[in-house]
C-alpha atoms as a PDB file:
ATOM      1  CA  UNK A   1      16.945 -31.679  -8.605  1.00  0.00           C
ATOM      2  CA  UNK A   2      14.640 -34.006 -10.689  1.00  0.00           C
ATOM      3  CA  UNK A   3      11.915 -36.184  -9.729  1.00  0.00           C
ATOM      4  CA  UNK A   4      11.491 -36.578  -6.579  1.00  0.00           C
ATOM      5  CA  UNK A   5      12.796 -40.330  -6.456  1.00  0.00           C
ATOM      6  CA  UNK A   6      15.236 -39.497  -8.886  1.00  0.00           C
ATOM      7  CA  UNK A   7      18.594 -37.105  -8.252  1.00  0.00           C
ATOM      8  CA  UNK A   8      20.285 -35.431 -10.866  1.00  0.00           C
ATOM      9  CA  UNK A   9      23.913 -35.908 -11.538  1.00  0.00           C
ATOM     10  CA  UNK A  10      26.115 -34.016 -14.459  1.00  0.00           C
ATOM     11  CA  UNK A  11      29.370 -36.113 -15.573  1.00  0.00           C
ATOM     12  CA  UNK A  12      31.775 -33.783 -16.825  1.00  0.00           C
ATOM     13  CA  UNK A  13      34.294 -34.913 -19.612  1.00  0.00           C
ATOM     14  CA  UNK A  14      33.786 -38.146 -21.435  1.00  0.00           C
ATOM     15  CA  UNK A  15      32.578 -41.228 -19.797  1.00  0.00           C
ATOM     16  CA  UNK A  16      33.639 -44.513 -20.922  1.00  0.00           C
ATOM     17  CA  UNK A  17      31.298 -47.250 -21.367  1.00  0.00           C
ATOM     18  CA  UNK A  18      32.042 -48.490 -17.787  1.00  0.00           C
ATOM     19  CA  UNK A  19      31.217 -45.334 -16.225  1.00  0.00           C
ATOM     20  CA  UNK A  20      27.979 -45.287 -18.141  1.00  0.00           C
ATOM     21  CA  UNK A  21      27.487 -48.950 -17.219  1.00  0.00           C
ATOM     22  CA  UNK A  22      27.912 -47.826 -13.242  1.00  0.00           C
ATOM     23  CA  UNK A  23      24.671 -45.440 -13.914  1.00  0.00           C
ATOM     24  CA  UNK A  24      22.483 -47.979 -16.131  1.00  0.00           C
ATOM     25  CA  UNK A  25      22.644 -50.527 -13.238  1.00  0.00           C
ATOM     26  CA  UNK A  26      21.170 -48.089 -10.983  1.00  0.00           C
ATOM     27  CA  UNK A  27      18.003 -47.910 -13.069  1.00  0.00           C
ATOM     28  CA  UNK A  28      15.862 -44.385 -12.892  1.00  0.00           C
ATOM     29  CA  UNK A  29      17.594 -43.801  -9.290  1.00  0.00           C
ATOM     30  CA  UNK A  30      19.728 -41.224 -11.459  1.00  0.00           C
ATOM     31  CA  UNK A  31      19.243 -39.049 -13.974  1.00  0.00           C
ATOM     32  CA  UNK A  32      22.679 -38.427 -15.778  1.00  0.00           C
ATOM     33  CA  UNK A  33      23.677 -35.651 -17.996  1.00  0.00           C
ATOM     34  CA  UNK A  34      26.832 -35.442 -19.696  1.00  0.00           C
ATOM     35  CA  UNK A  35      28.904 -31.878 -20.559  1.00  0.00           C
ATOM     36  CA  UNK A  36      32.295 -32.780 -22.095  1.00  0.00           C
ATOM     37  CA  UNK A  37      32.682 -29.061 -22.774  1.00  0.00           C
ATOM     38  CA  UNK A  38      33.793 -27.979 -19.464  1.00  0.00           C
ATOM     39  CA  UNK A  39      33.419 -24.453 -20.037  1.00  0.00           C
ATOM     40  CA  UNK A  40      29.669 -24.981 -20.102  1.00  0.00           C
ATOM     41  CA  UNK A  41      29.234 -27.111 -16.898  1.00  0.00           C
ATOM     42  CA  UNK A  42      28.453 -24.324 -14.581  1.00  0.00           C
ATOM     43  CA  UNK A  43      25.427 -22.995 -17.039  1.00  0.00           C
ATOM     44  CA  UNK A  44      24.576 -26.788 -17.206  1.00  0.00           C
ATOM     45  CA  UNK A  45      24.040 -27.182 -13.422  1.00  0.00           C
ATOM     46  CA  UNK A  46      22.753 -23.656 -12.908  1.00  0.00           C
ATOM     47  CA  UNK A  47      19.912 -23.826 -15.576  1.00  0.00           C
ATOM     48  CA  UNK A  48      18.787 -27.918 -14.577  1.00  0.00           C
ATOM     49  CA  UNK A  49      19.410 -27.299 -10.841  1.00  0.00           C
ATOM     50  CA  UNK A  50      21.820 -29.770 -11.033  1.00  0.00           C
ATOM     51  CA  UNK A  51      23.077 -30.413  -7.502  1.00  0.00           C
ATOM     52  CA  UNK A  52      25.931 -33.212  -7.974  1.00  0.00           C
ATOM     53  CA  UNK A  53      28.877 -33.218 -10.452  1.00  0.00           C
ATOM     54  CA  UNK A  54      31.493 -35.788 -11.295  1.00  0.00           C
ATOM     55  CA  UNK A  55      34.570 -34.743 -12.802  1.00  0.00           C
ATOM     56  CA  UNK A  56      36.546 -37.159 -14.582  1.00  0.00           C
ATOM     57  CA  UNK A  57      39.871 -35.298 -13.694  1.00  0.00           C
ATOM     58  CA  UNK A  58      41.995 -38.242 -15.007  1.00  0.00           C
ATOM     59  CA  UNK A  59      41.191 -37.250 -18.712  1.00  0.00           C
ATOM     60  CA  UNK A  60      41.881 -33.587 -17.901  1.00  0.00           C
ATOM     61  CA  UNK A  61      44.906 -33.139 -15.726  1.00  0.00           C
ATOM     62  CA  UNK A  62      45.469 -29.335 -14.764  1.00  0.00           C
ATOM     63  CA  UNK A  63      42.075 -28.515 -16.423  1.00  0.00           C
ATOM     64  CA  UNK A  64      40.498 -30.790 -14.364  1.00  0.00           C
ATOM     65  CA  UNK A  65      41.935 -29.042 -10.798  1.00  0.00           C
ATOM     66  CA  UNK A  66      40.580 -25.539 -12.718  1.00  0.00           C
ATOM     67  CA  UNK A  67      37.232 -26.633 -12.967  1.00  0.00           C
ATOM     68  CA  UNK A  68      37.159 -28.047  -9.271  1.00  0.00           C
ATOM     69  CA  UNK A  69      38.145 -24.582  -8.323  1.00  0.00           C
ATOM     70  CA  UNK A  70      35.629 -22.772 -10.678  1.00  0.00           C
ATOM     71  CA  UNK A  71      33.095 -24.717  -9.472  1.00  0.00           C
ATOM     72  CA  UNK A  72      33.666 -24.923  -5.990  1.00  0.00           C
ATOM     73  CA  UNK A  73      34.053 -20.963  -6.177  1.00  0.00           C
ATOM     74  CA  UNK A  74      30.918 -20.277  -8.176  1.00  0.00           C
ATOM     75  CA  UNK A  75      28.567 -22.813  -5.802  1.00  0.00           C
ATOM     76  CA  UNK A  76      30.305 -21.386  -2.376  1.00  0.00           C
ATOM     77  CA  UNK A  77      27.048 -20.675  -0.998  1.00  0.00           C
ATOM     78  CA  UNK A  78      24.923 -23.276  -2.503  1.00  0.00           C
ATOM     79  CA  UNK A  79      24.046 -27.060  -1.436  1.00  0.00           C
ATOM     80  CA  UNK A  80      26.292 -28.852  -3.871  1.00  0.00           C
ATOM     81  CA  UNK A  81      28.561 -32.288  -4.015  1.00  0.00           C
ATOM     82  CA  UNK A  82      31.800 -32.449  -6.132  1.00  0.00           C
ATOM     83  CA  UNK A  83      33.006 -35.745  -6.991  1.00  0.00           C
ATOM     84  CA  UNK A  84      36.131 -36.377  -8.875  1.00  0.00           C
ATOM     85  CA  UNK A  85      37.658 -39.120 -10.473  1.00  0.00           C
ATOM     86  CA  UNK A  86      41.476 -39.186 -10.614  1.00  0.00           C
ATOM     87  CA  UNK A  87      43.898 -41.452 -12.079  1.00  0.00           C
ATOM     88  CA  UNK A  88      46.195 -43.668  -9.825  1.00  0.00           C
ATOM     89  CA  UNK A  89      49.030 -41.340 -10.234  1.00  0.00           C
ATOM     90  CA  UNK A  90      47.129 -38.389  -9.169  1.00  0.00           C
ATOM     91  CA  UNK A  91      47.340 -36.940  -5.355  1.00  0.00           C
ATOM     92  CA  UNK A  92      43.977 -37.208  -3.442  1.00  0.00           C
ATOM     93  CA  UNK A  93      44.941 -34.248  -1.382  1.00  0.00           C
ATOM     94  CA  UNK A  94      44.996 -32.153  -4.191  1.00  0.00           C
ATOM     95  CA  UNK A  95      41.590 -32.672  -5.539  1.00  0.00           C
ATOM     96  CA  UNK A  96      40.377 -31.862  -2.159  1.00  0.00           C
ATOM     97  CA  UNK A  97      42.202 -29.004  -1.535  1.00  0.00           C
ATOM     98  CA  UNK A  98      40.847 -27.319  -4.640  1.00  0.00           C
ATOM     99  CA  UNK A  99      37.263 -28.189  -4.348  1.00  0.00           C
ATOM    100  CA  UNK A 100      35.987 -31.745  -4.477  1.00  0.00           C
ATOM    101  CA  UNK A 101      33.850 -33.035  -1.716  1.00  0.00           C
ATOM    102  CA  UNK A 102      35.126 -36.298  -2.388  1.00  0.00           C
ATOM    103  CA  UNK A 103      37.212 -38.547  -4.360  1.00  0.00           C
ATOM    104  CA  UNK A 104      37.416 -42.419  -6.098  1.00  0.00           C
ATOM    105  CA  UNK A 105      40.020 -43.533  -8.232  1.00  0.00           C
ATOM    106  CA  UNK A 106      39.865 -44.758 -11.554  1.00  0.00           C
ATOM    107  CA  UNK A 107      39.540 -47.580 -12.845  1.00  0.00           C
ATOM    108  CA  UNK A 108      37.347 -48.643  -9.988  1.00  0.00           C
ATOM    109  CA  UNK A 109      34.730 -51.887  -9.586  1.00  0.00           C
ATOM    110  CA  UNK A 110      31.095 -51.290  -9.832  1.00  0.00           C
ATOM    111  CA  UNK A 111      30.267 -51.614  -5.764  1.00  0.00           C
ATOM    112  CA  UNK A 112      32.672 -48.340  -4.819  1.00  0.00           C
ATOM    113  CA  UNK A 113      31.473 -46.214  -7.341  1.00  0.00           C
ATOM    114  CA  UNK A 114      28.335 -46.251  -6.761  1.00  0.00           C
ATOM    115  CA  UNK A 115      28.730 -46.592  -2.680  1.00  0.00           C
ATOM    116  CA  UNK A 116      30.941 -42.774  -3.491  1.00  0.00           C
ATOM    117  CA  UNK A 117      27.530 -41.534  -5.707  1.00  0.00           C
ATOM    118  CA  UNK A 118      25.261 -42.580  -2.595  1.00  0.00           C
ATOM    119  CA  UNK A 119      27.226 -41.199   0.013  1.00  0.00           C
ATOM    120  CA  UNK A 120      27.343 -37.728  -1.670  1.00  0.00           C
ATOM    121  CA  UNK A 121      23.720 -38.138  -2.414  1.00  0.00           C
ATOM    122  CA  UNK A 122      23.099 -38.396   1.710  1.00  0.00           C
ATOM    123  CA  UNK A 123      25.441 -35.305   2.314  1.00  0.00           C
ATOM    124  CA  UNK A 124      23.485 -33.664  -0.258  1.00  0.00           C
ATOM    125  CA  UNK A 125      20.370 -33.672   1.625  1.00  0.00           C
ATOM    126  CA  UNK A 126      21.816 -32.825   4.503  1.00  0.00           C
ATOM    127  CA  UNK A 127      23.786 -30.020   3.027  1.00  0.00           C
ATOM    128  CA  UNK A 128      19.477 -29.122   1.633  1.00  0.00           C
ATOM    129  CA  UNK A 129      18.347 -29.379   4.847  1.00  0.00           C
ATOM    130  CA  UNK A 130      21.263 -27.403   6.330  1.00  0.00           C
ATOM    131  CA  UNK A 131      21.090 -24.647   4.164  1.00  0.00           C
ATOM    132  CA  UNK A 132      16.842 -24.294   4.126  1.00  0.00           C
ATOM    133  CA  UNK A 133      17.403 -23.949   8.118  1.00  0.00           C
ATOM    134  CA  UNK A 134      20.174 -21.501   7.489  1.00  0.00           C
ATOM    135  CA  UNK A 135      17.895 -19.535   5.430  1.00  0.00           C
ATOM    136  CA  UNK A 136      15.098 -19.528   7.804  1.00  0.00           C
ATOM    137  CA  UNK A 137      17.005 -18.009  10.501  1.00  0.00           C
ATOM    138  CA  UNK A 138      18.274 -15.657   8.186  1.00  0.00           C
ATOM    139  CA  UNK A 139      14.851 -14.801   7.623  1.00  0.00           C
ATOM    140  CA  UNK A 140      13.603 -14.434  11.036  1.00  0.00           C
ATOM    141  CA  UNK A 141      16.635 -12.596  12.130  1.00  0.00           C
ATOM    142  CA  UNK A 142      16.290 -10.248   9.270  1.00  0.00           C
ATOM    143  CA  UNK A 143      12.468 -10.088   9.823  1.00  0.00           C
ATOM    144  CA  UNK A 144      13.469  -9.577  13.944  1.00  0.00           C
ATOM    145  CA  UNK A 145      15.542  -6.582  13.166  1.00  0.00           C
ATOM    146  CA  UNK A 146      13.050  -4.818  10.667  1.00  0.00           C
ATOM    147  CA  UNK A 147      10.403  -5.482  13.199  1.00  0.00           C
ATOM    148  CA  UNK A 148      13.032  -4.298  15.435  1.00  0.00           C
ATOM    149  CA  UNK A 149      13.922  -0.889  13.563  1.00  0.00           C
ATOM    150  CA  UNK A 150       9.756  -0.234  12.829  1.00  0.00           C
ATOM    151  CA  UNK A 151       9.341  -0.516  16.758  1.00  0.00           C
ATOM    152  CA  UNK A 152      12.305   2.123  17.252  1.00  0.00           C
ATOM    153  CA  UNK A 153      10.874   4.344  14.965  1.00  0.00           C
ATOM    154  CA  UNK A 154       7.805   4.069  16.320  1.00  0.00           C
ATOM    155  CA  UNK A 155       8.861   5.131  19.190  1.00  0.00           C
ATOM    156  CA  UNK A 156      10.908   7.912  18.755  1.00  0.00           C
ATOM    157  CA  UNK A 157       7.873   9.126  16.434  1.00  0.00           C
ATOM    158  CA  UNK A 158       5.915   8.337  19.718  1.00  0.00           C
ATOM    159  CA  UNK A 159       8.200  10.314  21.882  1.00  0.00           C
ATOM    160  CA  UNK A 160       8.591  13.169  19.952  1.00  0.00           C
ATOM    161  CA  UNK A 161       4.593  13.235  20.222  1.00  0.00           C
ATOM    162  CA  UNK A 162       4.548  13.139  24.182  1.00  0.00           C
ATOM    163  CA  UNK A 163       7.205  16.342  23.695  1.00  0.00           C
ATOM    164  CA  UNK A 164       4.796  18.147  21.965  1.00  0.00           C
ATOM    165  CA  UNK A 165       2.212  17.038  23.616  1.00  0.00           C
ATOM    166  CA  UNK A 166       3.979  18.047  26.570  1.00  0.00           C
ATOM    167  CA  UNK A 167       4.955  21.536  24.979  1.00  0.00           C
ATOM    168  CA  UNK A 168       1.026  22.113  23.692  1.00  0.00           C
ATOM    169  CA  UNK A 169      -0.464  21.397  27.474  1.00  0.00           C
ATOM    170  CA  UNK A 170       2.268  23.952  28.504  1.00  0.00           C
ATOM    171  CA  UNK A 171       1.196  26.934  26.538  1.00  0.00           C
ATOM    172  CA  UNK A 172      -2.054  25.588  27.153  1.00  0.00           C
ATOM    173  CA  UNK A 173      -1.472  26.080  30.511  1.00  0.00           C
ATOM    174  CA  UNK A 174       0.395  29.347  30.126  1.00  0.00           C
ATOM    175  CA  UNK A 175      -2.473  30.337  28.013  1.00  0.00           C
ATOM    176  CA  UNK A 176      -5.234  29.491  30.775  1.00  0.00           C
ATOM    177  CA  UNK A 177      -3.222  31.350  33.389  1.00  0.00           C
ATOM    178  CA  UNK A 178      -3.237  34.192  31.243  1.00  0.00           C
ATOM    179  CA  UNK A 179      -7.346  33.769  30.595  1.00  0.00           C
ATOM    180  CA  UNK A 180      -7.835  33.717  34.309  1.00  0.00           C
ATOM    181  CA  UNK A 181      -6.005  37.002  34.547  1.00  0.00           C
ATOM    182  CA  UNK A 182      -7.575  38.580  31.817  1.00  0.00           C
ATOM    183  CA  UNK A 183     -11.145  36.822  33.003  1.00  0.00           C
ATOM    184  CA  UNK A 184     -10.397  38.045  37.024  1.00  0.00           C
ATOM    185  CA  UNK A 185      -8.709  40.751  36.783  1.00  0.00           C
ATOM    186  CA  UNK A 186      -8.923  44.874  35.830  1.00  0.00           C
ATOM    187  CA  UNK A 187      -5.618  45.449  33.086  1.00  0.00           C
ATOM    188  CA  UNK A 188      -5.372  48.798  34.182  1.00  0.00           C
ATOM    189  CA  UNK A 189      -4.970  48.917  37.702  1.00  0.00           C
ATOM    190  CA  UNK A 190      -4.111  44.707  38.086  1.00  0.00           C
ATOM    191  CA  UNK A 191      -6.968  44.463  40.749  1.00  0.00           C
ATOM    192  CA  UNK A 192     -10.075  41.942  40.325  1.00  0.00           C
ATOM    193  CA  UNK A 193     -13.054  43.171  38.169  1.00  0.00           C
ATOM    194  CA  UNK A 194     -16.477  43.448  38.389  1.00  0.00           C
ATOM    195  CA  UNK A 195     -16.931  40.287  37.615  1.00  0.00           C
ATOM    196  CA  UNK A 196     -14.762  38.706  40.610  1.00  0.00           C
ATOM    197  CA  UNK A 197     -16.536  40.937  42.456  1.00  0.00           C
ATOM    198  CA  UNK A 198     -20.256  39.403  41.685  1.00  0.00           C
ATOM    199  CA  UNK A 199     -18.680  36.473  42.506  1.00  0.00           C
ATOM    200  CA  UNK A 200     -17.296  37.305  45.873  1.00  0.00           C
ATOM    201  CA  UNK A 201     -20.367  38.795  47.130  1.00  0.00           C
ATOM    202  CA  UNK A 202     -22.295  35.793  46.684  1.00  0.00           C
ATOM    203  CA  UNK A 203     -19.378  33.554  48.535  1.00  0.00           C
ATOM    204  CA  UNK A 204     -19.178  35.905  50.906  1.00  0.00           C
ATOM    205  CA  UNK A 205     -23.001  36.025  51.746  1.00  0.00           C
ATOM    206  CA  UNK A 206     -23.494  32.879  51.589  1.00  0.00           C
ATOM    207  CA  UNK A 207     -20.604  32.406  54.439  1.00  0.00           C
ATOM    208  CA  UNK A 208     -21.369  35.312  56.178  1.00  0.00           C
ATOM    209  CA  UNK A 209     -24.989  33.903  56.513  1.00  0.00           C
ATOM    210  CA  UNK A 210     -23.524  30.723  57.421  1.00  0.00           C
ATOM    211  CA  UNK A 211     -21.189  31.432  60.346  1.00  0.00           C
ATOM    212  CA  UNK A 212     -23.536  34.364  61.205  1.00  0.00           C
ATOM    213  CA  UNK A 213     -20.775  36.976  61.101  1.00  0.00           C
ATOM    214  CA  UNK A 214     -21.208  40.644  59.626  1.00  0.00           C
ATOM    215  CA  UNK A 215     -19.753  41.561  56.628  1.00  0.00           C
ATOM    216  CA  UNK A 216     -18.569  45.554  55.661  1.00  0.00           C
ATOM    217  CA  UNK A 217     -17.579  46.476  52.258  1.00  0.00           C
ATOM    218  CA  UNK A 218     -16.179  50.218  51.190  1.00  0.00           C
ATOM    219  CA  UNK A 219     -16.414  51.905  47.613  1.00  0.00           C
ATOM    220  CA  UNK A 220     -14.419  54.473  46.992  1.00  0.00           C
ATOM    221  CA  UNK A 221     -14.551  57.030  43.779  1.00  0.00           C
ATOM    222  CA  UNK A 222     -11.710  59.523  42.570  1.00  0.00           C
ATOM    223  CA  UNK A 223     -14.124  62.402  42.031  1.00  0.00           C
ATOM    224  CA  UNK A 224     -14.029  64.005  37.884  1.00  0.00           C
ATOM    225  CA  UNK A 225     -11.299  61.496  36.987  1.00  0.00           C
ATOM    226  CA  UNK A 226     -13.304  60.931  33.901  1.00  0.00           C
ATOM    227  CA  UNK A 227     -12.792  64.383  32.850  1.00  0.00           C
ATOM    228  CA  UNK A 228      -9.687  64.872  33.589  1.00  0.00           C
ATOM    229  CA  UNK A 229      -8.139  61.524  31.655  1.00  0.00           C
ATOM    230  CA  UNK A 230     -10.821  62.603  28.762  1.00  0.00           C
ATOM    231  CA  UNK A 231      -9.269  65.770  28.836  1.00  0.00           C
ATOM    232  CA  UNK A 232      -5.677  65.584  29.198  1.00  0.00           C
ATOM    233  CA  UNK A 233      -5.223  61.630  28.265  1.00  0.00           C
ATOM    234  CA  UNK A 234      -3.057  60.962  31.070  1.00  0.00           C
ATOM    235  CA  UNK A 235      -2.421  62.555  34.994  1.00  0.00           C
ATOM    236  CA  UNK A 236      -0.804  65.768  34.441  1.00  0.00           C
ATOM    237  CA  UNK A 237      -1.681  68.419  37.192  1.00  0.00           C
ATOM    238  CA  UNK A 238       0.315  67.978  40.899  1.00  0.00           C
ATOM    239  CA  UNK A 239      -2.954  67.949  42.431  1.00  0.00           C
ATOM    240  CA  UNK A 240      -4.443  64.853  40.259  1.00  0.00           C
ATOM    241  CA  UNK A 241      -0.854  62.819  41.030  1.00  0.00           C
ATOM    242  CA  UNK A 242      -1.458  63.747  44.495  1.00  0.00           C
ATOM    243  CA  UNK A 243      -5.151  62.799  44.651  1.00  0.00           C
ATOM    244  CA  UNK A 244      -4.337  59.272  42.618  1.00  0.00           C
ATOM    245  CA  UNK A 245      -1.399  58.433  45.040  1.00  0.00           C
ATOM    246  CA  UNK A 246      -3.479  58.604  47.467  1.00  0.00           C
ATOM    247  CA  UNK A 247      -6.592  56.800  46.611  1.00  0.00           C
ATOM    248  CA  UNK A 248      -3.832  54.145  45.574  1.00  0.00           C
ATOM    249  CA  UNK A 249      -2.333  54.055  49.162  1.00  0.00           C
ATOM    250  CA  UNK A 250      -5.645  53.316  50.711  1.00  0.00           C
ATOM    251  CA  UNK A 251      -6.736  50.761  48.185  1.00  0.00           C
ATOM    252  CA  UNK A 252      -2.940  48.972  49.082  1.00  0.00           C
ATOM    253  CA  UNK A 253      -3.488  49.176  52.946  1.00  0.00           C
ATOM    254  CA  UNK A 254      -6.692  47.718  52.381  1.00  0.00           C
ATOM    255  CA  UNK A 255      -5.470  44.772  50.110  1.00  0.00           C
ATOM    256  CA  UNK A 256      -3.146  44.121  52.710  1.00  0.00           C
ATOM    257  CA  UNK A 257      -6.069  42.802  55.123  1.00  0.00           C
ATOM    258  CA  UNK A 258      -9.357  42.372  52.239  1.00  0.00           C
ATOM    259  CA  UNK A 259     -10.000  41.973  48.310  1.00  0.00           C
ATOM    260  CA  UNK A 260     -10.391  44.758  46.120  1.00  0.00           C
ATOM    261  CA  UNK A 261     -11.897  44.999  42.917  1.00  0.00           C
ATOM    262  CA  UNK A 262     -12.497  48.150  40.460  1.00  0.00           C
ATOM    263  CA  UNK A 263     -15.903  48.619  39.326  1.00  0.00           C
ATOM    264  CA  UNK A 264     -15.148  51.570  37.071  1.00  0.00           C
ATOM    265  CA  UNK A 265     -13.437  53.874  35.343  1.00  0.00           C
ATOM    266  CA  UNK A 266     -11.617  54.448  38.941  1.00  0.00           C
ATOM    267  CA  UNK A 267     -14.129  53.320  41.199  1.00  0.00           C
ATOM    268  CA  UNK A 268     -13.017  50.780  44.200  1.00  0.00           C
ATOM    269  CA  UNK A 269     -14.832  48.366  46.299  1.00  0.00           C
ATOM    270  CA  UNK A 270     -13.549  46.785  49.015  1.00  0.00           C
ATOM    271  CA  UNK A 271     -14.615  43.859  51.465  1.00  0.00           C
ATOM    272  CA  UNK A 272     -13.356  42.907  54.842  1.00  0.00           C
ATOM    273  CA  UNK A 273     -14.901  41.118  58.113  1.00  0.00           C
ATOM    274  CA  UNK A 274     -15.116  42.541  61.622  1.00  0.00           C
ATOM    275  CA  UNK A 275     -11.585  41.437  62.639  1.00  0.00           C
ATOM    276  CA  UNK A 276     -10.108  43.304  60.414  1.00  0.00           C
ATOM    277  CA  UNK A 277     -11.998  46.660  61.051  1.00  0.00           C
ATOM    278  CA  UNK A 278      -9.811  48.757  62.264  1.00  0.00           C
ATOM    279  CA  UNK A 279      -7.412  47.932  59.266  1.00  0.00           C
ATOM    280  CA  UNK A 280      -9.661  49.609  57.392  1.00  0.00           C
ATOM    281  CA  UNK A 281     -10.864  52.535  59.908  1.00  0.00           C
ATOM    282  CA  UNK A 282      -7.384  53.612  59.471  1.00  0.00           C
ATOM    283  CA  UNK A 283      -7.319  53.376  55.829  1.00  0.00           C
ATOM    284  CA  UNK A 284     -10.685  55.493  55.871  1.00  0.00           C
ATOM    285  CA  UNK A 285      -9.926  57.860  58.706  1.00  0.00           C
ATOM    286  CA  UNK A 286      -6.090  58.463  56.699  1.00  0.00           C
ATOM    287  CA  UNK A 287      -8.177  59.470  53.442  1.00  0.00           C
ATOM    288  CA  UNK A 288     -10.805  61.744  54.866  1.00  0.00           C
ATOM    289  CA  UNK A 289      -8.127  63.537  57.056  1.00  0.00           C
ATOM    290  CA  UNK A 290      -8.846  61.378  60.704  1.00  0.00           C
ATOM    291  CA  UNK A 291     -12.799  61.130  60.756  1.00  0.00           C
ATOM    292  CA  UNK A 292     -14.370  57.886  59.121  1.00  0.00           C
ATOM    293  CA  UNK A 293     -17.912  57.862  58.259  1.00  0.00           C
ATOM    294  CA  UNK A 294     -19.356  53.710  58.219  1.00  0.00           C
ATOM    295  CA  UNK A 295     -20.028  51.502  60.256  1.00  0.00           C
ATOM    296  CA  UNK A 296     -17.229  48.904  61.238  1.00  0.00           C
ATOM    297  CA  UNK A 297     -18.839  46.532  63.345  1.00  0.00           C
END
C-alpha cells in the first residue's frame, strides 16, 4: 500500500488515454502503476505491495484469463482485489471463475469505473482487516498450544520427579528400617543390644518408680564360650551344641513373656515384671535342673 490516503493500484496491459483520464480525475486518491509486460506483474505487486490490479483482458484475450489465474493462484492467501476489464463480447462468468474479484466492461463512462475502483478499494480493507484478525488467532492459537505442550512437559518432567521422589523416600525408608536394626539390635543372635538395653532400664525405672511396681531382670552367661569359638571358630563338640541349645531355649521362653538383649560375647539379660514371674521361674528352674536361685517377687 502507499500513503496512507493514497491506495496503490497496478494496470496491467496498455491503458488508453480514457483509462488514464478515469485515474487523473481522481487526483492523488490513487497511485497508478502500469506493467504492460504481464509476465512481470506478479514481481510488480509483490516488490511495491501492490494490493489492487486491473487487467485489461479485452486487449489480451486467452492471456488475459492466464494471468487472472496466475494471479489469483499466487495471492491465494493474501488480501488482494482483481479487477478486469473485458470487452462486450467477452463472458462475465468466465473472468470470475478464473480469478477476478470483479468485473466492468469496456468501453465504460467515467462514473462506473471509478464506482468498480472504490468498491474494491472497501473490500480491500475489509479483506486487511479480515486477514490481520485471522492472523492473530493464528497466533494465539499457535502461542495456546506451545504454552500448551511446555505445560505438558512440565509436567510429565514434574511427575517423573514425584516417582523418584517417591522411589528415594522408599529406600530411604528401607534404609532407616535397616539403621534401626542395625542401631537396636545384636547381628549375631537378632536380639536387642546393649544399647536398647541402657535404654530400657531407664524406661523401665522410671515406670516402675511411677506405678510403684517391682521390677526383676536375669543375666545369664554361657560359661568359656570365648574359648571355645577362639579356639575352634565355630560350635563343634556335642556338649557345646547341647549347652548353646539350651541357653537358647531359655532366652526364647523368656522372650515369649519379657525383652532380651545380649550384652556380650554370649551374655543375656533379661527383664520382666511380677506378673510374669513364674514365666521366668520356669525358664530358670528348667536351666539349673528344677531349683532357681532370685528373687521373683
Amino acid at each position: 500500500m502507499g500513503d496512507a490516503d493514497s491506495t496503490d493500484i497496478l494496470l496491467i496491459g496498455d491503458p488508453t488515454e480514457e483509462v488514464r483520464s478515469v485515474f487523473a480525475s481522481t487526483g492523488s486518491e490513487f497511485l497508478v502503476s502500469t506493467c504492460s509486460d504481464i509476465n512481470q506483474a506478479v514481481g510488480i505487486m509483490v516488490s511495491r505491495s501492490i494490493r489492487i490490479a486491473i487487467v485489461l483482458s479485452y486487449q489480451m484475450d486467452n492471456l488475459g484469463i492466464s494471468l487472472l489465474r496466475h494471479l489469483r493462484n499466487t495471492f491465494f492467501q493474501e488480501p488482494v482485489q482483481i479487477l478486469s476489464c473485458i470487452g462486450k463480447t467477452m463472458q462475465a462468468r468466465t473472468i470470475i471463475e478464473h480469478g477476478a474479484d470483479d468485473y466492468l466492461i469496456y468501453p465504460c463512462e467515467t462514473g462506473e469505473f471509478q464506482a468498480k475502483v472504490y468498491a474494491a478499494v472497501i473490500r480491500l480493507r475489509s479483506l486487511i482487516r479480515i486477514y490481520g484478525e485471522k492472523e492473530f488467532f493464528r497466533k494465539a492459537a499457535k502461542q495456546e498450544e506451545e504454552l500448551s505442550s511446555r505445560i505438558l512437559d512440565q509436567h510429565l518432567i514434574l511427575r517423573d520427579a514425584f516417582q523418584s521422589i517417591e522411589s528415594i523416600n522408599q529406600e530411604l525408608e528401607e534404609t532407616n528400617k535397616q539403621l534401626e536394626q542395625v542401631a537396636r539390635f545384636d547381628n549375631l543372635s537378632g536380639l536387642m543390644n546393649r544399647h536398647s538395653l541402657f535404654n530400657a532400664m531407664d524406661s523401665e525405672i522410671e515406670r516402675a518408680e511411677r506405678t510403684r511396681s517391682p521390677l526383676s531382670g536375669i543375666m545369664m552367661d554361657v560359661d568359656n564360650f570365648k574359648e571355645v569359638n577362639d579356639r575352634f571358630g565355630h560350635l563343634r563338640r556335642q556338649s557345646d551344641r547341647r549347652n548353646w541349645a539350651e541357653a537358647q531355649g531359655v532366652v526364647a521362653e523368656i522372650r515369649f513373656r519379657g525383652q532380651v538383649w545380649r550384652g556380650g560375647v554370649l551374655c543375656y539379660s533379661a527383664q520382666f515384671h511380677t506378673s510374669a514371674s513364674p514365666y521366668y521361674r520356669g525358664a530358670v528352674q528348667k536351666r539349673n535342673g528344677g531349683e532357681c536361685h532370685g528373687n521373683f517377687r
